[in-house]
C-alpha atoms as a PDB file:
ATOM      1  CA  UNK A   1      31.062 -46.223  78.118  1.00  0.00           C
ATOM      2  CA  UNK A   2      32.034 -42.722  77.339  1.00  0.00           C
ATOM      3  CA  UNK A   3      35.798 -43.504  77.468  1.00  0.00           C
ATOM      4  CA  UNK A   4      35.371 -46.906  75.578  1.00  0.00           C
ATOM      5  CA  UNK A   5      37.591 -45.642  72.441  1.00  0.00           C
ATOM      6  CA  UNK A   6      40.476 -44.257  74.900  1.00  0.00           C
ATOM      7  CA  UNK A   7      40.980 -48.198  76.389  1.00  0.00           C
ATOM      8  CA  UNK A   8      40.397 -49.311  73.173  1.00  0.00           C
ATOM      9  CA  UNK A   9      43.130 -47.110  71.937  1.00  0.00           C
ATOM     10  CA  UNK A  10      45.076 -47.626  74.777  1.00  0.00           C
ATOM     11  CA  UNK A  11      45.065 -51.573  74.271  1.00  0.00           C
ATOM     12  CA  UNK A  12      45.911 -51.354  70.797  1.00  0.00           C
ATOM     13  CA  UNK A  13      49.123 -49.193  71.768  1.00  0.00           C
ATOM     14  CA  UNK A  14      50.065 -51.918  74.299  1.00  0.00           C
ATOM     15  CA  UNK A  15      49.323 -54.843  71.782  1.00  0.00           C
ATOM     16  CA  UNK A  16      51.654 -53.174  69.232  1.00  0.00           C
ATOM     17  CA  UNK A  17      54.630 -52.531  71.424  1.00  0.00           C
ATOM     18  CA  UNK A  18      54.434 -56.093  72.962  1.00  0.00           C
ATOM     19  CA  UNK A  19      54.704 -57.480  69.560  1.00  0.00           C
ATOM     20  CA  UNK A  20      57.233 -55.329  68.128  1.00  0.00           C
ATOM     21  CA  UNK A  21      59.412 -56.190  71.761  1.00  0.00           C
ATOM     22  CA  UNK A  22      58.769 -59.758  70.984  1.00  0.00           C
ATOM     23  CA  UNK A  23      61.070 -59.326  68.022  1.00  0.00           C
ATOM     24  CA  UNK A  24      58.446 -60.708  65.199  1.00  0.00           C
ATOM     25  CA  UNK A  25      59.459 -57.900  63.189  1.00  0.00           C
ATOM     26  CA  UNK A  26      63.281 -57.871  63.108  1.00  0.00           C
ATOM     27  CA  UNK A  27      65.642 -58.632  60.283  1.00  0.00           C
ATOM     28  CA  UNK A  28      66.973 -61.185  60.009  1.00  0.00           C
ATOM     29  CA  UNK A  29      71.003 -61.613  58.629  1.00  0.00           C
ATOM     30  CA  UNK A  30      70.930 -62.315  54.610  1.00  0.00           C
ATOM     31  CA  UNK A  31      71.429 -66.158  53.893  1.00  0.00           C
ATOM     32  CA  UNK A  32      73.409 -65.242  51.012  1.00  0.00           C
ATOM     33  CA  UNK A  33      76.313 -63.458  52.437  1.00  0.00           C
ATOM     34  CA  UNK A  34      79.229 -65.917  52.509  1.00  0.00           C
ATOM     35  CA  UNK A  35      81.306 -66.674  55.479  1.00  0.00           C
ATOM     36  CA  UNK A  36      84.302 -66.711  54.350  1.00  0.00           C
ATOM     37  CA  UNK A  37      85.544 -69.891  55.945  1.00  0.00           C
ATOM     38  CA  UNK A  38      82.884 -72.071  53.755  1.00  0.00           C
ATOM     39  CA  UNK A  39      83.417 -70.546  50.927  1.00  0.00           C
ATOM     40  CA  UNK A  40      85.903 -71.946  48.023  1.00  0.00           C
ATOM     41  CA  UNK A  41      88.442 -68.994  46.277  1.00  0.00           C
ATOM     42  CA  UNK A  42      85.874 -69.145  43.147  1.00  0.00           C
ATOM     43  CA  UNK A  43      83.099 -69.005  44.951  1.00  0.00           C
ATOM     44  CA  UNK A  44      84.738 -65.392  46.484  1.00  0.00           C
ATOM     45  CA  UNK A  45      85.409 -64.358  43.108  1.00  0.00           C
ATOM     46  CA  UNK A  46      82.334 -64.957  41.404  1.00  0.00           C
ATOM     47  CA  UNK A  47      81.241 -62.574  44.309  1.00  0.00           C
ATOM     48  CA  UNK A  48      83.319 -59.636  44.232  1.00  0.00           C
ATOM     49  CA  UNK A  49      82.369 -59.647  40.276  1.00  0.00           C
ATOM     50  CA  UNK A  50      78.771 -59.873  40.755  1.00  0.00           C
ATOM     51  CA  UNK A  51      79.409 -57.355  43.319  1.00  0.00           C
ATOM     52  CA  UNK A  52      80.912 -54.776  41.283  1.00  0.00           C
ATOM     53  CA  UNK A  53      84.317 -54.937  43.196  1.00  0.00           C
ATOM     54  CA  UNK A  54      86.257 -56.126  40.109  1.00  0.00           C
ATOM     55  CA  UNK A  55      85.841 -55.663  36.593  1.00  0.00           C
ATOM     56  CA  UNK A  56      85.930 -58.317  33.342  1.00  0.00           C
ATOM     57  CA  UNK A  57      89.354 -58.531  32.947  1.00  0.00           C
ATOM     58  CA  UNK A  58      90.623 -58.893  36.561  1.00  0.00           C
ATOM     59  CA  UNK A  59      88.009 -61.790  37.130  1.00  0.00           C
ATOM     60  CA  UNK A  60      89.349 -63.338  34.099  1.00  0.00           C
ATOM     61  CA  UNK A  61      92.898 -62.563  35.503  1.00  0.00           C
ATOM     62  CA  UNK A  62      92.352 -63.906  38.807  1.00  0.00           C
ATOM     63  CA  UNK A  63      90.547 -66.722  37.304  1.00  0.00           C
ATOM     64  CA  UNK A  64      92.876 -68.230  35.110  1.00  0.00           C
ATOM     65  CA  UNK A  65      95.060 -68.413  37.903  1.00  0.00           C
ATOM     66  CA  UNK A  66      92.819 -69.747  39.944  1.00  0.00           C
ATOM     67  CA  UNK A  67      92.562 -72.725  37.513  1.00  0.00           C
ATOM     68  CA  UNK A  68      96.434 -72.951  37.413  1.00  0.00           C
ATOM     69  CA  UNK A  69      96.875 -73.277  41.194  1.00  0.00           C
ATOM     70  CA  UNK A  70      94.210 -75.711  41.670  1.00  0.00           C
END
């Protein structure tokens, strides 16, 4: 009974690492990346501008001829 706390502890340590091995805490990929093969050519602008990549005027650029090619 003396060294009740140090199994105690002990268990506790070996609960933890069997559930962090088990994976229940990983990340998971983010749904909303696009893969690139589903996605339309609007759908990959609308992106790169919510993204930052491209500014007002080259979306609007790129999106007018968008609408002309399709």
């Amino acid at each position: 009974m003396m060294y009740g706390w140090i199994i105690g502890l002990v268990l506790i340590v070996i609960l933890f690492a069997a559930v962090r091995r088990s994976g229940v805490f990983k990340r998971r990929p983010d749904s909303t990346v696009n893969n690139s093969s589903t996605s339309t050519p609007l759908e990959t602008l609308k992106n790169r501008y919510a993204k930052g990549e491209i500014d007002d005027e080259e979306f609007e650029k790129r999106k007018k001829e968008l609408e002309k090619a399709g």
